[in-house]
C-alpha atoms as a PDB file:
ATOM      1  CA  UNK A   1       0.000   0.000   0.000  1.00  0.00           C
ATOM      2  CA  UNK A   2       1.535   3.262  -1.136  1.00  0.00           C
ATOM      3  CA  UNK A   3       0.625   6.630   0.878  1.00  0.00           C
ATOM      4  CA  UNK A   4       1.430   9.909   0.850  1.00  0.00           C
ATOM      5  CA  UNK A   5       4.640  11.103   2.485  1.00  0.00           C
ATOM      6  CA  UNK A   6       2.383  13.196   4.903  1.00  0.00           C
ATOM      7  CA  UNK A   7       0.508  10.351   5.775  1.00  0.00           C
ATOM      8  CA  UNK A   8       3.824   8.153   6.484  1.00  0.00           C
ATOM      9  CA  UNK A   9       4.888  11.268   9.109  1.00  0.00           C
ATOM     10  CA  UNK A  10       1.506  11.130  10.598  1.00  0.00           C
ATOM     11  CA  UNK A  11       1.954   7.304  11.355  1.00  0.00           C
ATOM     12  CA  UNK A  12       5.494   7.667  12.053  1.00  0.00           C
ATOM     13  CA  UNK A  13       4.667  10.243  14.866  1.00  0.00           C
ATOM     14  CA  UNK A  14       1.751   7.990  16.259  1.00  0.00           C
ATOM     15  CA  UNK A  15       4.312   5.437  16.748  1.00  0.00           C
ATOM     16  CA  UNK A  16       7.480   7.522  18.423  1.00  0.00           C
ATOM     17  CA  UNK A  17       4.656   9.409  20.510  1.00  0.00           C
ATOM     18  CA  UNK A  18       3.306   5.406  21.697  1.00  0.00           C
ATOM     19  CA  UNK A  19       6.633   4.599  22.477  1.00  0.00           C
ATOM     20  CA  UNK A  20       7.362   7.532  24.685  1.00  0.00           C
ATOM     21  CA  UNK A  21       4.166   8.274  26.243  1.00  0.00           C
ATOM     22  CA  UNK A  22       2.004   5.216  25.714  1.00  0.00           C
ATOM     23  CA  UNK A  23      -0.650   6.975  25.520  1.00  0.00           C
ATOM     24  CA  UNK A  24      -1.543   9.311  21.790  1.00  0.00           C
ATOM     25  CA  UNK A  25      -4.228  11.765  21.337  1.00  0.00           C
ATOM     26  CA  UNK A  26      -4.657  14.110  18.540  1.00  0.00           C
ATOM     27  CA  UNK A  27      -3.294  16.992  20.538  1.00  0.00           C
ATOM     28  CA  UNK A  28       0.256  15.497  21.008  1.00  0.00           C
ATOM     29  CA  UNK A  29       0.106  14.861  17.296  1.00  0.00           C
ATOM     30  CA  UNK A  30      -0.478  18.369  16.826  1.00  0.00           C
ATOM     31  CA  UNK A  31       1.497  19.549  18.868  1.00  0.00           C
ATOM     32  CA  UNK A  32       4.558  17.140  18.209  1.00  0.00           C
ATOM     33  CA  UNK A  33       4.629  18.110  14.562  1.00  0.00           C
ATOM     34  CA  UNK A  34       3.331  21.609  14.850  1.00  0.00           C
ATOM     35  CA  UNK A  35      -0.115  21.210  12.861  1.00  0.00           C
ATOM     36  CA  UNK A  36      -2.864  22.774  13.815  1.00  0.00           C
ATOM     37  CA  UNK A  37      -5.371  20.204  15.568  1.00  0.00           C
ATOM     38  CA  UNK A  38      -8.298  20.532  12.375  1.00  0.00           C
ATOM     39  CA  UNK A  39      -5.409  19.169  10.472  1.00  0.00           C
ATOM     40  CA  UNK A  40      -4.453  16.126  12.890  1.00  0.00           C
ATOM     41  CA  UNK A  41      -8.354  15.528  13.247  1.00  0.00           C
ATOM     42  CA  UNK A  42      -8.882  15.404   9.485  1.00  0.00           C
ATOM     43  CA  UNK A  43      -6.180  13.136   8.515  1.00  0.00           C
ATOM     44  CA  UNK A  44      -7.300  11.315  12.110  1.00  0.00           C
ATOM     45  CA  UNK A  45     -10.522  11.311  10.055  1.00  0.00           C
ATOM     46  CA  UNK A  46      -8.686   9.185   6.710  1.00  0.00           C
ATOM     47  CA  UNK A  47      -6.451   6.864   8.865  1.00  0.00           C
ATOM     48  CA  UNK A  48      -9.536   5.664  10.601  1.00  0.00           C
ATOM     49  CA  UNK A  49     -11.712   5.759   7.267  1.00  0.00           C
ATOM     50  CA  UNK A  50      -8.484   3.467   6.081  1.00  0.00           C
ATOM     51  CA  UNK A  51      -8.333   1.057   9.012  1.00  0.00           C
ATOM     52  CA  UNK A  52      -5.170   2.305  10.154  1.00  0.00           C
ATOM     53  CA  UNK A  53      -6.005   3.917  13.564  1.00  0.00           C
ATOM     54  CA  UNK A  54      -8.724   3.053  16.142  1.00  0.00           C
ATOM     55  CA  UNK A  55      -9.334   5.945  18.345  1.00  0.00           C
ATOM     56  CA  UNK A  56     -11.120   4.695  21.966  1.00  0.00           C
ATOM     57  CA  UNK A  57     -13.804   6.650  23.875  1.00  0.00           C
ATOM     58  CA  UNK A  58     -11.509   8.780  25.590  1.00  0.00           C
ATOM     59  CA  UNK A  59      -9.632   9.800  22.389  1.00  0.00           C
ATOM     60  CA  UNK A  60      -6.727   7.684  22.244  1.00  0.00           C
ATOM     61  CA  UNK A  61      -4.994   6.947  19.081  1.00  0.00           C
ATOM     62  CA  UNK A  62      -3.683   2.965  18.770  1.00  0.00           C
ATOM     63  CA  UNK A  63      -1.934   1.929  15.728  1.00  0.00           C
ATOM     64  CA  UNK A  64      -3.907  -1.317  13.577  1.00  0.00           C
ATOM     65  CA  UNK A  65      -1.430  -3.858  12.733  1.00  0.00           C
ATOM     66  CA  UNK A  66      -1.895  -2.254   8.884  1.00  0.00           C
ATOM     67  CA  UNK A  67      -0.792   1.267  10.765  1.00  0.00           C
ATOM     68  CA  UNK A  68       1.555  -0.014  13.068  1.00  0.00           C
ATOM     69  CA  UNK A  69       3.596  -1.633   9.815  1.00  0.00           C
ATOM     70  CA  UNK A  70       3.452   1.193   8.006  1.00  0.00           C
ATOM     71  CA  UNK A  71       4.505   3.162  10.646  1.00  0.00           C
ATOM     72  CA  UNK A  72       7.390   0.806  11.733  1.00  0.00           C
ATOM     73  CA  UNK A  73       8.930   0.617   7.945  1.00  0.00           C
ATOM     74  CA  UNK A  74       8.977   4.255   7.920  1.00  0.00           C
ATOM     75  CA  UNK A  75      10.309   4.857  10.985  1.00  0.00           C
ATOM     76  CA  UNK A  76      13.302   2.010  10.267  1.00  0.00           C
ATOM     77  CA  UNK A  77      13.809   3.800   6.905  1.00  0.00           C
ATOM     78  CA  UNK A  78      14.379   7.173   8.958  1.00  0.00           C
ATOM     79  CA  UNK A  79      16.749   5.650  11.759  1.00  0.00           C
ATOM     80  CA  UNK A  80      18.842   3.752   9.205  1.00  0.00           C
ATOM     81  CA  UNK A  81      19.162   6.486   6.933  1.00  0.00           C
ATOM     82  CA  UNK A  82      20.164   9.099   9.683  1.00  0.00           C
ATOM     83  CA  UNK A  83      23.097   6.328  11.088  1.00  0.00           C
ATOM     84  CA  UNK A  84      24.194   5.616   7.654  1.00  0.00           C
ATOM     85  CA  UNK A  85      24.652   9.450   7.063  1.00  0.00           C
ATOM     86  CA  UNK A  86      26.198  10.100  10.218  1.00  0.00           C
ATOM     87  CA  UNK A  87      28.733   7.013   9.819  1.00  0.00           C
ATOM     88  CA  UNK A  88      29.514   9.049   6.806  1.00  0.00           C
ATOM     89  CA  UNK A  89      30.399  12.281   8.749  1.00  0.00           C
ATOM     90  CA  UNK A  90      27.364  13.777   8.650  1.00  0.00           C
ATOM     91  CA  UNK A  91      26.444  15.824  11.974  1.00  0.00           C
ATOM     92  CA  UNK A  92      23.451  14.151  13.901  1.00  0.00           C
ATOM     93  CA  UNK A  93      20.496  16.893  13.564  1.00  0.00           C
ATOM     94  CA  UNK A  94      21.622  17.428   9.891  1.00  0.00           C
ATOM     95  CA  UNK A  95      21.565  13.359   9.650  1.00  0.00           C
ATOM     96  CA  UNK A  96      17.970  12.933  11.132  1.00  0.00           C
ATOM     97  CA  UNK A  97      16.400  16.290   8.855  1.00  0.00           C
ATOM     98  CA  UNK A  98      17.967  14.990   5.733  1.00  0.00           C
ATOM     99  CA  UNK A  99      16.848  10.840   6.653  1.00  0.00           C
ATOM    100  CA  UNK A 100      13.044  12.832   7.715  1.00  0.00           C
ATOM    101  CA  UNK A 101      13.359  14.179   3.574  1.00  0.00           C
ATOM    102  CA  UNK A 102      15.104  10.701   2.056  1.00  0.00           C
ATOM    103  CA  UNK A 103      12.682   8.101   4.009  1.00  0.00           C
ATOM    104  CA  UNK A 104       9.682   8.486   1.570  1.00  0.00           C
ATOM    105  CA  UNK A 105      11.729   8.487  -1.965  1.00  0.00           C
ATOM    106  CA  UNK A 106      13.527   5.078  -2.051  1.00  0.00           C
ATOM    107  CA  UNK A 107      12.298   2.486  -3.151  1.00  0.00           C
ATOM    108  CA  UNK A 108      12.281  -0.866  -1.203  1.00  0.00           C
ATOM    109  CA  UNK A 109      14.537  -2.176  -3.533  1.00  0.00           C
ATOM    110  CA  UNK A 110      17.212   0.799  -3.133  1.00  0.00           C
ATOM    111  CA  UNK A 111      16.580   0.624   0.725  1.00  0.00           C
ATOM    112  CA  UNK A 112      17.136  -2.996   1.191  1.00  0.00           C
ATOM    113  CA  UNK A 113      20.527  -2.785  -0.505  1.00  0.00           C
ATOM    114  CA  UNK A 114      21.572   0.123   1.116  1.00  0.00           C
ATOM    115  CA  UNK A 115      20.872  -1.306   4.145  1.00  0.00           C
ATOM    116  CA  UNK A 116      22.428  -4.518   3.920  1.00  0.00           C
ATOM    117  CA  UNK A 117      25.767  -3.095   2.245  1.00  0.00           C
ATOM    118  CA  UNK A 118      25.949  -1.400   5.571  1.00  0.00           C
ATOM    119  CA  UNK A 119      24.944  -3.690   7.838  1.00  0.00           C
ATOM    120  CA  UNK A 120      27.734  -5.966   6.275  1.00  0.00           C
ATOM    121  CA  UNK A 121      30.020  -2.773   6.315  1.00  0.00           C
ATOM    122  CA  UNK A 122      29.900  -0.799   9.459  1.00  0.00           C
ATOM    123  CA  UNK A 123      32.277  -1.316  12.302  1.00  0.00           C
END
């Protein structure tokens, strides 16, 4: 399933934010990637539309397991990326900006090579 780059951050958020707080409502969304909260609630709206989120009574946000891998092959994408470019020299913040931009562009193809060249390669 192919989604929007948007969409991918969205999910990729969800997930960090579960991880860290355990708990995710739309506010820490909004608030986490500075978007207003009409904006969280309306792509809140889609994901839910889409089976990817369920939201609970109180207004919790839980990753489906169609979500969750989304958000989980996104998120590797971004934390390879970022060590790759900072085993090149790259410095750390510049690393994780430039993995946020190169995440959604590669294809799995390009991402599974790159990945196990340096997973074969790195010290």
């Amino acid at each position: 399933m192919k989604i929007q780059e948007s969409a991918e951050n969205y999910l990729e958020t969800i997930l960090m934010l579960h991880k860290k707080n355990g708990n995710v409502r739309s506010i820490d969304i909004a608030t986490e990637m500075s978007f207003s909260k009409p904006s969280v609630s309306e792509q809140m709206k889609k994901f839910r539309e889409n089976e990817l989120i369920l939201v609970d009574e109180n207004g919790f946000i839980t990753l489906t397991e169609k979500g969750r891998l989304i958000a989980e092959s996104v998120y590797e994408r971004h934390e390879m990326i970022a060590q790759m470019l900072m085993s090149l020299g790259v410095e750390k913040e510049i690393a994780y900006q430039d993995s946020c931009r190169i995440e959604h562009v590669l294809s799995v193809e390009t991402f599974e090579c790159l990945k196990n060249h340096y997973n074969n390669h790195k010290k």
